[in-house]
Protein backbone atom coordinates (compact mmCIF):
# COMPACT_ATOMS: atom_id res chain seq x y z
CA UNK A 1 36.49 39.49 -46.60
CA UNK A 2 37.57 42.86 -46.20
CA UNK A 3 41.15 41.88 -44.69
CA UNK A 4 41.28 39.57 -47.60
CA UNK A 5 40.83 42.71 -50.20
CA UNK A 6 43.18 44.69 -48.51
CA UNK A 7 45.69 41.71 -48.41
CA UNK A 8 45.44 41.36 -51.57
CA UNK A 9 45.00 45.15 -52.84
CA UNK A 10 48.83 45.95 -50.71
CA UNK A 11 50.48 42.24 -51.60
CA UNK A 12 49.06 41.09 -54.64
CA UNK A 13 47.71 43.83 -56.68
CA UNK A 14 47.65 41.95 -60.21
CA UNK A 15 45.72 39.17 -58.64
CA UNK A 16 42.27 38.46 -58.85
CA UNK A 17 40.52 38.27 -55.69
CA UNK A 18 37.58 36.66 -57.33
CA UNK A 19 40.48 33.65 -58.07
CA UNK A 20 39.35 30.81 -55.89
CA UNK A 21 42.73 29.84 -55.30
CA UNK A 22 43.53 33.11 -53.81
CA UNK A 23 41.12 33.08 -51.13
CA UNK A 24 42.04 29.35 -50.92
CA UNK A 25 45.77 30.25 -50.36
CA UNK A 26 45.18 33.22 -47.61
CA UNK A 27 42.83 31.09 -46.07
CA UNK A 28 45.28 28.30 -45.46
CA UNK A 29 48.06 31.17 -44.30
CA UNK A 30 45.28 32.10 -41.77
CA UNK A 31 45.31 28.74 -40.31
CA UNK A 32 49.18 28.16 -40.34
CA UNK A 33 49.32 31.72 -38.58
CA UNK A 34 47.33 30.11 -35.78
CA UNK A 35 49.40 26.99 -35.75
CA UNK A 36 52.86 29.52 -35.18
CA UNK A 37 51.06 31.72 -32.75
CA UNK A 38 50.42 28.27 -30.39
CA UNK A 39 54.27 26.89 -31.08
CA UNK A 40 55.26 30.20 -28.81
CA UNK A 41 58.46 30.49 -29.85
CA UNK A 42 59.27 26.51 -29.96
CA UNK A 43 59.37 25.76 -33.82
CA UNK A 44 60.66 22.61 -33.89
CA UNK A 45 59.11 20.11 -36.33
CA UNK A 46 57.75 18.07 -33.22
CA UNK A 47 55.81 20.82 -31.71
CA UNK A 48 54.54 22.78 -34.84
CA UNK A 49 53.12 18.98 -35.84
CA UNK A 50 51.72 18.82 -32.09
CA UNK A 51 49.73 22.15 -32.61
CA UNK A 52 48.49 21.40 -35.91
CA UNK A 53 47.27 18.33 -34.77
CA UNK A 54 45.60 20.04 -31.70
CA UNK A 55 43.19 22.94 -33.70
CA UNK A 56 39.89 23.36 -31.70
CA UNK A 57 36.74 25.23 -33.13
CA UNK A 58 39.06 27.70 -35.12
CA UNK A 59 37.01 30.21 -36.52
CA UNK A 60 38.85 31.87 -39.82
CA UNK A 61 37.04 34.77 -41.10
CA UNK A 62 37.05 33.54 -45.03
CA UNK A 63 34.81 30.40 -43.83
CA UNK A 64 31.00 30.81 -43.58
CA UNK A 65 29.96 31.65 -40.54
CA UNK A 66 29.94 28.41 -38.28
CA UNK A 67 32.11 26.38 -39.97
CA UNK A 68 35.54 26.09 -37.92
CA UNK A 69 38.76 24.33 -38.40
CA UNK A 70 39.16 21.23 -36.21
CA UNK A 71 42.19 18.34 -35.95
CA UNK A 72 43.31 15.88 -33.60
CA UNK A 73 46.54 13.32 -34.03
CA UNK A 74 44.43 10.70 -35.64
CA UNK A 75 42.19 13.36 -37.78
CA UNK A 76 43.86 15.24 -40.01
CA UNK A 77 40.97 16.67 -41.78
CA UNK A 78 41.05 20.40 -40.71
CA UNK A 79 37.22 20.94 -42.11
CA UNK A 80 34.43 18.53 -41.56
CA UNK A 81 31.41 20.87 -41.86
CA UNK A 82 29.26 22.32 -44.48
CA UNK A 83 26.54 24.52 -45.34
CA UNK A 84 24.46 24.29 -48.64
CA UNK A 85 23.90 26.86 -50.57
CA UNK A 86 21.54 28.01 -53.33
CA UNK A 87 22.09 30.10 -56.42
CA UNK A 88 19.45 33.06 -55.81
CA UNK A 89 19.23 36.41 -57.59
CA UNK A 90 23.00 38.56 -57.98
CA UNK A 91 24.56 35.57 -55.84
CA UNK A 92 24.66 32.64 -53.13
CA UNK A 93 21.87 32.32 -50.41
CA UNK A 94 23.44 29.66 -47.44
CA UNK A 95 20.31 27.60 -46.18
CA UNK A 96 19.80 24.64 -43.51
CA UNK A 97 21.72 24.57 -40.75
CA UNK A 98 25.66 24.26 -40.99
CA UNK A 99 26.07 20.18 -41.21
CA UNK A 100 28.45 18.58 -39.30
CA UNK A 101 30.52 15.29 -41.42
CA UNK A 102 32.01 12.34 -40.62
CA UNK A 103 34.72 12.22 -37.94
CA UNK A 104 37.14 10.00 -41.05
C-alpha cells in the first residue's frame, strides 16, 4: 500500500486514494506491467495475448495476502480466490483461510 500512496501522492495528487477505483486501476497496471515484462521486447498482439494468458501465482502487492493472479488460454479469469472478511472495531479483520473458486 505504501507504493500505492506514493503513486498516487507524485501522479495523482487530487485523487483520492481511499477511491476504490483507484486502487482498482493501479492494481490492474500492476498486472499489465507483468504481462510487458514477460513479452521481452516482442509486443506483438500474438505474444502479449500468449503471456496474459500464461499468469502463474502472481502475487500483486494491493491483493490480500495469498490471493494471486492466475490465467490460462481457456481461463480468462485472472482472480479466482477470496478471503472473507469481517467489519471489527476502526476497520476490516480477514478470517478463514483464503478460499480457492471455481476453475469457470
Amino acid at each position: 500500500m505504501k507504493n500505492f500512496l506514493a503513486f498516487m501522492e507524485k501522479y495523482f495528487p487530487d485523487g483520492n486514494p481511499k477511491e476504490g477505483y483507484n486502487l482498482y486501476a493501479y492494481t490492474v497496471a500492476q498486472v499489465l506491467k507483468i504481462v510487458l515484462e514477460q513479452c521481452k521486447g516482442n509486443f506483438s498482439r500474438d505474444n502479449i495475448m500468449a503471456q496474459a494468458n500464461n499468469l502463474k501465482d502472481i502475487e500483486v502487492p494491493t491483493l490480500l495476502p495469498g490471493i494471486r493472479v492466475n490465467t490460462s488460454p481457456t481461463n480468462h479469469h485472472p482472480l479466482q480466490q477470496l478471503q472473507l472478511q469481517r467489519i471489527e472495531g476502526p476497520g476490516w479483520l480477514r478470517f478463514g483461510e483464503v478460499i480457492q473458486g471455481a476453475n469457470l
